[in-house]
N, C-alpha and C. Protein backbone atom coordinates (compact mmCIF):
# COMPACT_ATOMS: atom_id res chain seq x y z
N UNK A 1 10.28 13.06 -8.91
CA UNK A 1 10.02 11.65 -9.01
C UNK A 1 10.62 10.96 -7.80
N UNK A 2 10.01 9.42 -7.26
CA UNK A 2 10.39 9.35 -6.20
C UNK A 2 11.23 7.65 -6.60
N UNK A 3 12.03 7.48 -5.94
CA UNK A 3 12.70 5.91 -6.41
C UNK A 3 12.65 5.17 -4.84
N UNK A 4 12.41 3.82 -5.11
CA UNK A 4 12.18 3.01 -3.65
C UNK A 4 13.55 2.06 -3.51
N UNK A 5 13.88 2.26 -2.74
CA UNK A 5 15.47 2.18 -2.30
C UNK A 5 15.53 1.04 -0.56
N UNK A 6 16.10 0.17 -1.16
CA UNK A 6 15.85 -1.03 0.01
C UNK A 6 16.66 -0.10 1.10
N UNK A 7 16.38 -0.74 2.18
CA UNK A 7 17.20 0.17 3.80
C UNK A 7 17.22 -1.18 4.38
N UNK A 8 18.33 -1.93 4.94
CA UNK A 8 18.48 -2.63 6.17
C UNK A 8 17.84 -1.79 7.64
N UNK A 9 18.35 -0.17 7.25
CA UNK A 9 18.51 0.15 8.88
C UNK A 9 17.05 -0.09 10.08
N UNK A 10 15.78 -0.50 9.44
CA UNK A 10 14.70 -0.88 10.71
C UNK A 10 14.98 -2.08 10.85
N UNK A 11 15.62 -2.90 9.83
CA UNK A 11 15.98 -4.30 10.29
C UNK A 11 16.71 -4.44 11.47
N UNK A 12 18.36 -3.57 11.29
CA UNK A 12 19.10 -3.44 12.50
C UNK A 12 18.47 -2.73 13.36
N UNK A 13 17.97 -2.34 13.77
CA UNK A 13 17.27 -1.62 15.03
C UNK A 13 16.93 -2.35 15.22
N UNK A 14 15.45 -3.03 15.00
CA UNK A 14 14.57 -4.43 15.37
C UNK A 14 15.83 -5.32 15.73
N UNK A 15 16.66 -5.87 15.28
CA UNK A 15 18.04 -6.97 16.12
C UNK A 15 18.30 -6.05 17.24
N UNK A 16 18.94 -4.96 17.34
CA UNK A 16 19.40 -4.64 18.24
C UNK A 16 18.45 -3.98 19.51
N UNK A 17 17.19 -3.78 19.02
CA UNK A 17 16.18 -3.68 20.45
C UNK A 17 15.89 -5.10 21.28
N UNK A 18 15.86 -6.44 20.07
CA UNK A 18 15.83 -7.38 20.82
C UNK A 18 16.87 -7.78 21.25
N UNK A 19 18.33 -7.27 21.15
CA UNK A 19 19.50 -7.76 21.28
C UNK A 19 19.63 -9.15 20.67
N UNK A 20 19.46 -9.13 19.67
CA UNK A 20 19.53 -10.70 18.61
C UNK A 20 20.82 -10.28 17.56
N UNK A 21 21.99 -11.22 17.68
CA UNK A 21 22.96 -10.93 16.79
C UNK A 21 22.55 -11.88 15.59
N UNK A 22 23.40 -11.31 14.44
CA UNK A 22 23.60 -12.36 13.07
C UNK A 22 23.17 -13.72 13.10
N UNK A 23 23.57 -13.64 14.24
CA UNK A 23 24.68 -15.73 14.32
C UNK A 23 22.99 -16.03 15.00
N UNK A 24 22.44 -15.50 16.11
CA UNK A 24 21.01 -15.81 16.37
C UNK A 24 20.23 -16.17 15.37
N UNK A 25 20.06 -14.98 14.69
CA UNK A 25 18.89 -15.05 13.61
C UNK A 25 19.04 -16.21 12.41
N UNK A 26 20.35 -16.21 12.03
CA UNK A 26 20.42 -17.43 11.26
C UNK A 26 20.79 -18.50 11.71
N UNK A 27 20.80 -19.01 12.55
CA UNK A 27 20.59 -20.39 13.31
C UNK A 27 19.31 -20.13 13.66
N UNK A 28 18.22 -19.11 13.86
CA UNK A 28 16.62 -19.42 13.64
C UNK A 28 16.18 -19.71 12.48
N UNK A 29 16.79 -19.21 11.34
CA UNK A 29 16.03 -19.16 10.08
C UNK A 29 16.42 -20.52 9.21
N UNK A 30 17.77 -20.69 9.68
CA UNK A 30 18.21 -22.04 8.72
C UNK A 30 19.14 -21.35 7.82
N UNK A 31 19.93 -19.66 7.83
CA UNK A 31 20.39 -19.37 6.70
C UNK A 31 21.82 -18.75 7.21
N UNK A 32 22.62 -18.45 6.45
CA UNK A 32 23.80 -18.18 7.24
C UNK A 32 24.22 -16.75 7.74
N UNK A 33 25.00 -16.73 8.57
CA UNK A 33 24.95 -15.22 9.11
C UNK A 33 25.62 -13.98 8.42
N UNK A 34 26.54 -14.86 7.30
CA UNK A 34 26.99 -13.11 6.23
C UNK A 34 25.62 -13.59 5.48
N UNK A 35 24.48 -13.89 5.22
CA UNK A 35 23.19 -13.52 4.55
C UNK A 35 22.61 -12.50 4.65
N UNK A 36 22.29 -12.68 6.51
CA UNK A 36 21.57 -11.94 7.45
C UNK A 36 22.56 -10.55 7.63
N UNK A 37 23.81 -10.52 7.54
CA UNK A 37 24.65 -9.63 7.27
C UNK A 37 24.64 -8.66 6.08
N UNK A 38 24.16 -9.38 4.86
CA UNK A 38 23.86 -8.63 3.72
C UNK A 38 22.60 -7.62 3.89
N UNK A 39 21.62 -8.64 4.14
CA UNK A 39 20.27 -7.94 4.72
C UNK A 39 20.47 -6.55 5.05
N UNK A 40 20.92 -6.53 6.47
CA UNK A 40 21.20 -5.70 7.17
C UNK A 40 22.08 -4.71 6.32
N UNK A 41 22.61 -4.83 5.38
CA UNK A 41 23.78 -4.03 4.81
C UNK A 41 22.99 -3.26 3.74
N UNK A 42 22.59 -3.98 3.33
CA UNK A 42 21.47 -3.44 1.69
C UNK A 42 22.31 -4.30 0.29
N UNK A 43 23.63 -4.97 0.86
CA UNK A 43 23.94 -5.94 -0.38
C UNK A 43 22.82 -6.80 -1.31
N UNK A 44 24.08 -7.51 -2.10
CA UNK A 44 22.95 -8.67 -3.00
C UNK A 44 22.10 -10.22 -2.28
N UNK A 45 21.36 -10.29 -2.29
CA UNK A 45 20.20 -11.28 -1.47
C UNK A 45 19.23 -11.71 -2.10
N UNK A 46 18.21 -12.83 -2.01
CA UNK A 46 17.31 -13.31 -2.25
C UNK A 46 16.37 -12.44 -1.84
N UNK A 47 15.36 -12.41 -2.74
CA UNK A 47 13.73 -11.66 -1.68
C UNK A 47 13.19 -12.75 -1.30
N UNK A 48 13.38 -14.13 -1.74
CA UNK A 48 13.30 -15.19 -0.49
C UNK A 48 13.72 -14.93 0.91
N UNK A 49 14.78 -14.49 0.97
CA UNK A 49 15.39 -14.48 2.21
C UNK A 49 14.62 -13.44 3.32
N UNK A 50 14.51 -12.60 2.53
CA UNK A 50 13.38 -11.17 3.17
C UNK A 50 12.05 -11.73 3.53
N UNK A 51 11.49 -12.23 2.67
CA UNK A 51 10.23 -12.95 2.87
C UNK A 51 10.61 -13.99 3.83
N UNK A 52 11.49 -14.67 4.47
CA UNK A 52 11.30 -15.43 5.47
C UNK A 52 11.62 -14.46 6.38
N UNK A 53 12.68 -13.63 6.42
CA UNK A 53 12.89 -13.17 7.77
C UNK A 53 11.20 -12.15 8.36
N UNK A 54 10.39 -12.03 7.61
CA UNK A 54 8.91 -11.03 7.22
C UNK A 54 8.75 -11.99 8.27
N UNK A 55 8.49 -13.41 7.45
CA UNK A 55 7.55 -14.58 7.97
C UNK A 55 7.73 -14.65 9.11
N UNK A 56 8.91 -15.06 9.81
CA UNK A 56 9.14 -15.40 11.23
C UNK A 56 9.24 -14.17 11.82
N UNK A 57 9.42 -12.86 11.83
CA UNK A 57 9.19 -12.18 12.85
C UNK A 57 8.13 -11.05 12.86
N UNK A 58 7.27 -11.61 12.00
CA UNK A 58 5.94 -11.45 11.62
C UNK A 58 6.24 -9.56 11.09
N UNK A 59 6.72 -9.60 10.19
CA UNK A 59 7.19 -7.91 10.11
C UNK A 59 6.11 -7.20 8.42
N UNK A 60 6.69 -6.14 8.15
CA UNK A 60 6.34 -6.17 7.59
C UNK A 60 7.67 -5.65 6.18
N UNK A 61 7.30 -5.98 5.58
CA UNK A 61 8.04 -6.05 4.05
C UNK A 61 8.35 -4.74 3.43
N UNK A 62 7.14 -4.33 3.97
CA UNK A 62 7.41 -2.28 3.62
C UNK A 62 8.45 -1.54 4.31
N UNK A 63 8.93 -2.35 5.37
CA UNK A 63 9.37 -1.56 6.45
C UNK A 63 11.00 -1.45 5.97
N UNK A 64 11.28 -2.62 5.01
CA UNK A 64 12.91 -2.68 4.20
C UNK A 64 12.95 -1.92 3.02
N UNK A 65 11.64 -1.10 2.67
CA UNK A 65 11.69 0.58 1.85
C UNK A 65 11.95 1.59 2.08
N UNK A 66 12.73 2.39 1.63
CA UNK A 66 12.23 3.88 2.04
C UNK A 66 11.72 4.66 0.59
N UNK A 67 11.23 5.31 0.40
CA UNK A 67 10.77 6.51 -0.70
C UNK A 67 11.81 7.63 -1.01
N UNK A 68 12.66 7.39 -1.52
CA UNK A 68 13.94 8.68 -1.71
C UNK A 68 13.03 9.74 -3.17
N UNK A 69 12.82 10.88 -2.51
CA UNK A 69 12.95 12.14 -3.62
C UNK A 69 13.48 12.46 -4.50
N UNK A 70 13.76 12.59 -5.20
CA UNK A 70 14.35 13.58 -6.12
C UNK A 70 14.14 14.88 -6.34
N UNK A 71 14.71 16.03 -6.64
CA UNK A 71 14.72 17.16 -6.44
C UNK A 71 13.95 17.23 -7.93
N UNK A 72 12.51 18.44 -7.74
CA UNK A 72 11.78 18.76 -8.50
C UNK A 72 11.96 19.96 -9.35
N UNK A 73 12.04 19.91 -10.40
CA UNK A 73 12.36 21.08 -11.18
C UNK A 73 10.96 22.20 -11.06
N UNK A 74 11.57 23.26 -11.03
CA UNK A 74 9.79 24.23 -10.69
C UNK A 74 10.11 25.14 -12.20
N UNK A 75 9.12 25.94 -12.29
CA UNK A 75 9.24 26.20 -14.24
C UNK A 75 8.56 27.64 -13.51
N UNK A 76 8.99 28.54 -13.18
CA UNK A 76 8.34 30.11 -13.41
C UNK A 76 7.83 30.69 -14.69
N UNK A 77 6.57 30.38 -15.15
CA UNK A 77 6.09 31.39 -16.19
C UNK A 77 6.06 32.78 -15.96
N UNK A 78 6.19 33.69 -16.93
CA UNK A 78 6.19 34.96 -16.89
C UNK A 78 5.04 35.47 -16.43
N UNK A 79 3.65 34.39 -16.45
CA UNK A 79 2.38 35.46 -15.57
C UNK A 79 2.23 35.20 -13.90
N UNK A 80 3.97 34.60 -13.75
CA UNK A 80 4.07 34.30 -12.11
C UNK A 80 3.33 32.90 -11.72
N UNK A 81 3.02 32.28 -12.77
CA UNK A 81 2.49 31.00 -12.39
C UNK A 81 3.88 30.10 -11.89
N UNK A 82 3.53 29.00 -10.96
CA UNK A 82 4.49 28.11 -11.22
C UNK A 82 3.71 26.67 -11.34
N UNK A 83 5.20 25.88 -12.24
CA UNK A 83 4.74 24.50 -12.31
C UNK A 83 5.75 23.77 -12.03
N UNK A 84 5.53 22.26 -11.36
CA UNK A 84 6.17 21.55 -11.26
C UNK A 84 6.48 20.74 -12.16
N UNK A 85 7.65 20.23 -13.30
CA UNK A 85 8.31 19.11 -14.01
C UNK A 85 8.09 17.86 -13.67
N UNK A 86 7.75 16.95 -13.75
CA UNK A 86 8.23 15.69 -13.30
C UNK A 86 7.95 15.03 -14.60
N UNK A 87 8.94 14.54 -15.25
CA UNK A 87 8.76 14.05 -16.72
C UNK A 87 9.46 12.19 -16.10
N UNK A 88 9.26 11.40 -16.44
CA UNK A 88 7.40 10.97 -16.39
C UNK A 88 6.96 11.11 -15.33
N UNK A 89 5.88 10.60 -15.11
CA UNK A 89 4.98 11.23 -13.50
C UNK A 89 5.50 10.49 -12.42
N UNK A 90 5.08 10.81 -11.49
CA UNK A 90 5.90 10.51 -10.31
C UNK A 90 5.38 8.51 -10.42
N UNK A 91 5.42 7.93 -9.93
CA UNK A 91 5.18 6.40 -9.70
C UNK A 91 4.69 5.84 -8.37
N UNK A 92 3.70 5.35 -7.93
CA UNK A 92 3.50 4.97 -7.02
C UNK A 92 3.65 3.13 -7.03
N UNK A 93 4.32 2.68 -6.10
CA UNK A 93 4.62 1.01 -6.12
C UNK A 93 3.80 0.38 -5.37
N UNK A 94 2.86 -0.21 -5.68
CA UNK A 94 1.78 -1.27 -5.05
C UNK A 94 1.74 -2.67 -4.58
N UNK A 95 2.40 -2.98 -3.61
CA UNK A 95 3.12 -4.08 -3.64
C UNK A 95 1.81 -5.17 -3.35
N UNK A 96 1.51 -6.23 -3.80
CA UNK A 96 0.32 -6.91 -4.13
C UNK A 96 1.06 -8.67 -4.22
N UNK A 97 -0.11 -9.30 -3.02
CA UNK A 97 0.55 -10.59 -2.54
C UNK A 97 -0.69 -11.24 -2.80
N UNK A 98 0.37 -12.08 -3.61
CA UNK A 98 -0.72 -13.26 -4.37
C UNK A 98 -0.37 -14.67 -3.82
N UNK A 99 -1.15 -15.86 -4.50
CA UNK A 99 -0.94 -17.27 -3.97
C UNK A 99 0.49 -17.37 -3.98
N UNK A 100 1.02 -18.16 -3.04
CA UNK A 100 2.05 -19.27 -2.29
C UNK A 100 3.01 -17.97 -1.63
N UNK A 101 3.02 -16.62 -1.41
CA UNK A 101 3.49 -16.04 -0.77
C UNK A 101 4.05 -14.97 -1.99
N UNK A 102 3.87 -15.06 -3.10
CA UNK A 102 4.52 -14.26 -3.88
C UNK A 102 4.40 -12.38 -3.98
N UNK A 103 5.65 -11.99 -4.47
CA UNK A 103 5.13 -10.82 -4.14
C UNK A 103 5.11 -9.79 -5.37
N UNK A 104 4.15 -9.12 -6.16
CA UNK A 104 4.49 -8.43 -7.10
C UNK A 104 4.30 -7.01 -6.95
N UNK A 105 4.90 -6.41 -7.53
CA UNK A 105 5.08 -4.88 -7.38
C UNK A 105 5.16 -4.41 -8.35
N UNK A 106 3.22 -3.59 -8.39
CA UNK A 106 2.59 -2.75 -9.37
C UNK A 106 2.91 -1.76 -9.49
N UNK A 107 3.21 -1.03 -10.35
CA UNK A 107 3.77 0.88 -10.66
C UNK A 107 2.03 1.25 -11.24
N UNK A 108 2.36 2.39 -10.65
CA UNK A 108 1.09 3.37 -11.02
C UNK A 108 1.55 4.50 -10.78
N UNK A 109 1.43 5.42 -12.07
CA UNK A 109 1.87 6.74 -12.14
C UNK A 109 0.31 7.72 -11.20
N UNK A 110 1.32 8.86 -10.57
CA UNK A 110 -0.20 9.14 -9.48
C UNK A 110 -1.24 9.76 -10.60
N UNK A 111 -1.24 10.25 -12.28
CA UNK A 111 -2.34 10.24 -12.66
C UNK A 111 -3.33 9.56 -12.84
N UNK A 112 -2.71 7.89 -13.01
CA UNK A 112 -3.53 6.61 -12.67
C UNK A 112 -4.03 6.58 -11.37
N UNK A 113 -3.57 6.43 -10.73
CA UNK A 113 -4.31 6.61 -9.01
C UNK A 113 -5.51 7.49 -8.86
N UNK A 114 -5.15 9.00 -9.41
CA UNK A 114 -6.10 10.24 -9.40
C UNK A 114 -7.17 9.69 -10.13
N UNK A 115 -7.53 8.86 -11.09
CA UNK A 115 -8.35 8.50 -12.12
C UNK A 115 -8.93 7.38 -11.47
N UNK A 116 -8.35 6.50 -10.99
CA UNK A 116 -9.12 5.53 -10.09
C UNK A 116 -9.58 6.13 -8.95
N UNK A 117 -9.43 7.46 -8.00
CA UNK A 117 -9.84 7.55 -7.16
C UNK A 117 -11.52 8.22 -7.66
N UNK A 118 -10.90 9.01 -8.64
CA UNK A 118 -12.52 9.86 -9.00
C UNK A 118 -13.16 8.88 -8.91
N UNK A 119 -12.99 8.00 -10.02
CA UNK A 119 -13.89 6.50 -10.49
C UNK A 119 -14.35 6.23 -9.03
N UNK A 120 -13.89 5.86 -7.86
CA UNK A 120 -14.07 5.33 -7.01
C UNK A 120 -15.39 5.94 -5.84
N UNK A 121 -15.04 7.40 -6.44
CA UNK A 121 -15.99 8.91 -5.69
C UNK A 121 -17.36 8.52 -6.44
N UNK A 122 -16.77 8.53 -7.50
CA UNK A 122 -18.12 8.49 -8.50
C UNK A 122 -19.09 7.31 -8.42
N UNK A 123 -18.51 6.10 -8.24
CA UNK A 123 -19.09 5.21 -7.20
C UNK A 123 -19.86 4.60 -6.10
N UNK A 124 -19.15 5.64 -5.11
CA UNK A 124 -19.68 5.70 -3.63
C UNK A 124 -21.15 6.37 -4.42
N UNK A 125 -20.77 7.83 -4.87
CA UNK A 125 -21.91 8.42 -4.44
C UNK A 125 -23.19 8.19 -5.28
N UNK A 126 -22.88 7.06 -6.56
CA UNK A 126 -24.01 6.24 -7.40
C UNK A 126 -24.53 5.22 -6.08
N UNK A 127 -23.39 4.77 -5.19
CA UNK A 127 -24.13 3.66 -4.26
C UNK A 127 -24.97 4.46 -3.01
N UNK A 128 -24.83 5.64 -2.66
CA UNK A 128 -25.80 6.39 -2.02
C UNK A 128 -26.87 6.87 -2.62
N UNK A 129 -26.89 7.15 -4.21
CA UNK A 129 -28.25 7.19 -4.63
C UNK A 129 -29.40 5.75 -4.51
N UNK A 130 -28.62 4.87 -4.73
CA UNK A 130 -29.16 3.50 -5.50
C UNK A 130 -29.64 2.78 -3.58
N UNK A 131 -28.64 3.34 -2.08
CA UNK A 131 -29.37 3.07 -0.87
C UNK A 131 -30.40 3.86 -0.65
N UNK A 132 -30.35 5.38 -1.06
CA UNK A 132 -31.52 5.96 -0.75
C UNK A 132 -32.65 5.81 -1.33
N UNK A 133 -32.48 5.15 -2.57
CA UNK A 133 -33.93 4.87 -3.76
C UNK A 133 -34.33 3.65 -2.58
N UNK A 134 -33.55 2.42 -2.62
CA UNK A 134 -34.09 1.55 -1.56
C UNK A 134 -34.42 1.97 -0.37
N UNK A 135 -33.99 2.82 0.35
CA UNK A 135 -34.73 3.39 1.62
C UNK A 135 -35.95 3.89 1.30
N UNK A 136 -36.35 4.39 0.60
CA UNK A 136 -37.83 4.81 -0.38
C UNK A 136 -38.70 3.54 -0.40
N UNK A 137 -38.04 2.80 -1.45
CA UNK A 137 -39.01 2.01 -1.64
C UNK A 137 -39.42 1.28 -0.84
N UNK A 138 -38.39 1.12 1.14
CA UNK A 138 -38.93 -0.30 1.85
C UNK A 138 -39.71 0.92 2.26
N UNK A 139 -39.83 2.14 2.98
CA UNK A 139 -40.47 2.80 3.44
C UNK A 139 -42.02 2.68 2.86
N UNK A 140 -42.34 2.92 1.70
CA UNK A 140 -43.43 2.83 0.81
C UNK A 140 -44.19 1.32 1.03
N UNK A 141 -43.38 0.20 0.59
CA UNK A 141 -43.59 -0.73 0.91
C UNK A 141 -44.40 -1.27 2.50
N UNK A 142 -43.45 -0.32 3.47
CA UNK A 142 -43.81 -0.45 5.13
C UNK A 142 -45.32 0.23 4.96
N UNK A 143 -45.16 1.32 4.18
CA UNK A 143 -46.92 2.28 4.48
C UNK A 143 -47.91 0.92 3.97
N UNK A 144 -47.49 0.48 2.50
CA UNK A 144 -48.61 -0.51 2.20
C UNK A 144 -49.23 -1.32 3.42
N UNK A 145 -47.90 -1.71 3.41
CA UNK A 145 -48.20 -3.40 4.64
C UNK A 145 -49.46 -2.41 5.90
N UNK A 146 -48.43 -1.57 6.61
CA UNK A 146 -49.33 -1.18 7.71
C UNK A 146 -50.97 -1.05 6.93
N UNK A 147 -51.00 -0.16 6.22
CA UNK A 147 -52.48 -0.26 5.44
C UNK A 147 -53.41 -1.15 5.44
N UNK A 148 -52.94 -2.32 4.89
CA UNK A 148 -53.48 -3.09 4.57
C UNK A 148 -54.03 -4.32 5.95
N UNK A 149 -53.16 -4.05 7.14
CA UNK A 149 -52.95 -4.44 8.13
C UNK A 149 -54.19 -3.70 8.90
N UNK A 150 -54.12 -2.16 8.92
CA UNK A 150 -55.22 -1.65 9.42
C UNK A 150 -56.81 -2.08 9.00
N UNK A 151 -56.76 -2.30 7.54
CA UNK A 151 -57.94 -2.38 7.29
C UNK A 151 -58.29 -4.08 7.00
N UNK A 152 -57.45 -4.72 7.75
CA UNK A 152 -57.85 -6.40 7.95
C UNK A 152 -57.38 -6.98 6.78
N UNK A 153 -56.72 -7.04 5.85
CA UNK A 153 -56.44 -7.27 4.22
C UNK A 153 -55.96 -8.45 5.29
């Protein structure tokens, strides 16, 4: 199973490639510099505060995640099969931005995902039957017209 675990550390890099200290950034933002200090640390903070620092340096929000592992239990059956444990299923986080900037973050276990993707296969390839029936029918349609064209209609 995997758990999403805030990281300052691309934040500090990004300050320190631009050479922008604390005291910079929050005299840009309007907020104070042990804030921007927390940030950077992985302390307690607003996701206001994240969402502005996103805003103004046009970043992205994913980039203060990382995906930490957990070590997977493997199960050897006696006919040499193996399986992997993951009690409950692993989770995937969908982070989904709605009106006035808000941000919510959807869980989907990856059997949900796997089930929307078929759905999604299954889809496409109903919408390639349903273009090729229409490629048929303008084709058919094109023979009429010319036809009727040939013989003065």
């Amino acid at each position: 199973m995997s758990n999403l675990i805030y990281s300052g550390d691309k934040f500090r890099k990004f300050l320190s490639r631009r050479g922008l200290s604390y005291q910079d950034v929050a005299v840009r933002l309007g907020l104070d510099k042990n804030t921007i200090g927390k940030v950077v640390r992985g302390d307690n903070f607003s996701v206001n505060v994240l969402l502005t620092i996103c805003n103004y340096y046009n970043l992205d929000i994913n980039d203060f995640f990382e995906c930490e592992e957990e070590e997977v239990q493997v199960n050897v059956f006696e006919s040499g099969l193996r399986e992997a444990v993951t009690d409950p299923p692993p989770l995937i986080f969908e982070p989904i931005w709605e009106n006035a900037g808000r941000c919510v973050v959807y869980q989907k276990s990856v059997s949900q995902l796997e089930d929307i993707i078929a759905a999604k296969e299954n889809e496409i390839i109903l919408l390639r039957e349903v273009n090729a029936l229409y490629r048929r029918m303008v084709e058919e349609l094109q023979t009429i017209l010319r036809n009727r064209s040939a013989r003065g209609q």
